[in-house]
Protein backbone atom coordinates (compact mmCIF):
# COMPACT_ATOMS: atom_id res chain seq x y z
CA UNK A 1 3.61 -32.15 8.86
CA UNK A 2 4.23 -29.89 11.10
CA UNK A 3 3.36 -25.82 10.42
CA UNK A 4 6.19 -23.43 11.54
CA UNK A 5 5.54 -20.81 13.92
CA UNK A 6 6.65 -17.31 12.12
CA UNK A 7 7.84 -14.39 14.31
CA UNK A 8 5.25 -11.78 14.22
CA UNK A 9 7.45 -8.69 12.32
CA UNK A 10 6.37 -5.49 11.95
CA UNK A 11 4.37 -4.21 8.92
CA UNK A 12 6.43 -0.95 8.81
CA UNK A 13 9.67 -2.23 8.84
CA UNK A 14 9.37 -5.07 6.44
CA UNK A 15 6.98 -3.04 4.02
CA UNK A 16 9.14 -0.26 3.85
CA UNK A 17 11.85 -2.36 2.99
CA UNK A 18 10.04 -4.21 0.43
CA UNK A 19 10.58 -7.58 2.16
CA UNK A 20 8.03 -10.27 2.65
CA UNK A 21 5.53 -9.83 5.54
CA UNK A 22 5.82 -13.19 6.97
CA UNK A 23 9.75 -14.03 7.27
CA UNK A 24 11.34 -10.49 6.31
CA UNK A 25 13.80 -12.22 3.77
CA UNK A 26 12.24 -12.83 0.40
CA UNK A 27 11.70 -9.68 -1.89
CA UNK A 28 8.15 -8.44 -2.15
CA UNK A 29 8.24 -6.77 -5.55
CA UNK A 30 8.92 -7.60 -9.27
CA UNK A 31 9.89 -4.32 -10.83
CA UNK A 32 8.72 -0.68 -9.23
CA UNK A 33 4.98 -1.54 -8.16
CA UNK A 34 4.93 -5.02 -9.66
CA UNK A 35 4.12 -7.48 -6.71
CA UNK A 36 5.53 -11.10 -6.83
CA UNK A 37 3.18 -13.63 -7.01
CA UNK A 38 4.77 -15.19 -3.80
CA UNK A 39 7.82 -15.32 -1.54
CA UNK A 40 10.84 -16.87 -3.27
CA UNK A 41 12.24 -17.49 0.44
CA UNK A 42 9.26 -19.05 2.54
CA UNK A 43 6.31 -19.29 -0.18
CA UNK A 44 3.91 -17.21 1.45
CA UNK A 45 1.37 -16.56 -1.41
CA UNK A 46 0.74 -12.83 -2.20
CA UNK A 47 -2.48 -13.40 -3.47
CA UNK A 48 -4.34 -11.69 -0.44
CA UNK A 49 -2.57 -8.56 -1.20
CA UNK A 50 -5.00 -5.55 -2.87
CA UNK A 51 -3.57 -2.23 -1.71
CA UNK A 52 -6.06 -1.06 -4.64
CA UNK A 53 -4.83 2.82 -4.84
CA UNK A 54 -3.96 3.23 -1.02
CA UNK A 55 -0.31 4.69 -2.06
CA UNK A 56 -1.52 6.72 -4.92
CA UNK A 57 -4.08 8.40 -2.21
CA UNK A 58 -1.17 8.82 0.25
CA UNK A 59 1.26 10.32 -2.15
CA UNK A 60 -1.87 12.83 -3.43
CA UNK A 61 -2.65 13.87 0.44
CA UNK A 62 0.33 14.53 2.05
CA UNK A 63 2.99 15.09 -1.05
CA UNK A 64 1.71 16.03 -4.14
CA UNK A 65 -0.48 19.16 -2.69
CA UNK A 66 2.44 20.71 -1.02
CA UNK A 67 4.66 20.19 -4.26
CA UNK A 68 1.89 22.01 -6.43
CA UNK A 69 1.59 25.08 -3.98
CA UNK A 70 5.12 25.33 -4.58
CA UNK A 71 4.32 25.79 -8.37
CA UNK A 72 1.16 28.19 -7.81
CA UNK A 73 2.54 30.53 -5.30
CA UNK A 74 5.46 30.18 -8.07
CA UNK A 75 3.23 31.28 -10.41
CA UNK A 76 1.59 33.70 -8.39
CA UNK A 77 4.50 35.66 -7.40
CA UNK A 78 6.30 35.56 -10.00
CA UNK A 79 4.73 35.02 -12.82
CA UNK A 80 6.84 32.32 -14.31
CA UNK A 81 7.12 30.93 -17.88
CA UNK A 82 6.65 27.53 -19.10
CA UNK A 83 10.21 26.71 -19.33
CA UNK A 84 10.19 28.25 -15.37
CA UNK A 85 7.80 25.26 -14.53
CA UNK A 86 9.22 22.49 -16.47
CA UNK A 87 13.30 23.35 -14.53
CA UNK A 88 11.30 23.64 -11.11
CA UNK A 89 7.89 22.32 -11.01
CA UNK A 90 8.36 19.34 -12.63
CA UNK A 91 11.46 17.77 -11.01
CA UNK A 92 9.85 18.67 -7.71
CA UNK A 93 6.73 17.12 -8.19
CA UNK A 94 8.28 14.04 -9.70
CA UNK A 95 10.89 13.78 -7.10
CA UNK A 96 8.14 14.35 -4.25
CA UNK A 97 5.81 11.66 -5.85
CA UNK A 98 7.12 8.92 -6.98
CA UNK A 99 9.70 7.47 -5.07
CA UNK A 100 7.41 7.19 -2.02
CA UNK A 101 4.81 4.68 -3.75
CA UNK A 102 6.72 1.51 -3.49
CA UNK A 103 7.59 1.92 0.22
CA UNK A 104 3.88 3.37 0.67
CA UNK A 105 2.24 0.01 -1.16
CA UNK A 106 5.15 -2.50 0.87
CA UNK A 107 3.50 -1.25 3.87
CA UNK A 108 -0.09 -1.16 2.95
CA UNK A 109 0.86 -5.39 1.58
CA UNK A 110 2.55 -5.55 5.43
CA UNK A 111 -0.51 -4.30 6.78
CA UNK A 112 -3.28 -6.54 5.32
CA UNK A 113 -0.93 -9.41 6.29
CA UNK A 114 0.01 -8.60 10.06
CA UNK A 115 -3.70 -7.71 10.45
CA UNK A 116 -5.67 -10.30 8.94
CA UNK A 117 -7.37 -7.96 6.40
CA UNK A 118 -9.73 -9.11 3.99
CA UNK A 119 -12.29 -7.97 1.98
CA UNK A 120 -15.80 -6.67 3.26
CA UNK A 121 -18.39 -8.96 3.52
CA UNK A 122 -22.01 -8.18 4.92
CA UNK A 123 -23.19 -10.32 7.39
CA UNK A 124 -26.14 -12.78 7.24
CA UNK A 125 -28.46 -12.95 10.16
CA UNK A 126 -28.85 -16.44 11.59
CA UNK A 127 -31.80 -17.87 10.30
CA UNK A 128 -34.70 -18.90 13.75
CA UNK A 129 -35.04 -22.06 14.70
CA UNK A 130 -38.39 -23.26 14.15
CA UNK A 131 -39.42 -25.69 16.97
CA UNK A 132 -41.57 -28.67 16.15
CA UNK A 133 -45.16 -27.64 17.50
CA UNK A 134 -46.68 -30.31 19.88
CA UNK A 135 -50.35 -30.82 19.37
């Protein structure tokens, strides 16, 4: 049997879209964050997929730290209530944070795929050959 050759597609276009890393067409997730276990349009098993917390860390970084100065300077310069935070703060911070994950975690999956990643594994140093010892 013959294997077919796959076009090599780019991690950030078919991660952001949510689409399979290896043909583009089947869907990548089952729910919000819920990976498939494979492709539904070319079987490619999703097993070698572990974006551990990789979008959470993203989403902290660059997203959620800008959202919560908005709610201390907020705070700070105005001296806001409760009910201030929960009509500003909160949609903000929800709105900031969580619609990025799944395209964040589609192109971490995308990633590990296009590049071969797998997990970390120390190497062994070859053991010497011992020569026989003429006498």
């Amino acid at each position: 049997m013959a294997t077919r050759d796959w076009p090599k597609l780019s991690p950030f276009k078919t991660g952001l879209r949510g689409r399979c890393p290896r043909c583009g067409e089947g869907k990548l997730f089952d729910g919000f964050l819920t990976l498939k276990p494979r492709c539904e349009a070319c079987g490619l098993d999703y097993g070698f997929a572990d974006p551990a917390d990789g979008p959470a860390f993203f989403v902290m970084m660059f997203v959620c730290i800008p959202a919560l100065s908005f709610a201390l300077w907020l705070e700070l310069a105005y001296e806001a209530s409760v009910w201030v935070h929960l009509v500003t703060t909160l949609p903000i911070v929800l709105l900031t944070c969580i619609p990025p994950l799944r395209p964040l975690k589609g192109w971490l999956v995308a990633s590990q795929f296009f590049f071969k990643a797998e997990e970390g594994r120390l190497a062994v140093a070859p053991r010497p050959v011992e020569l026989p010892v003429r006498r």
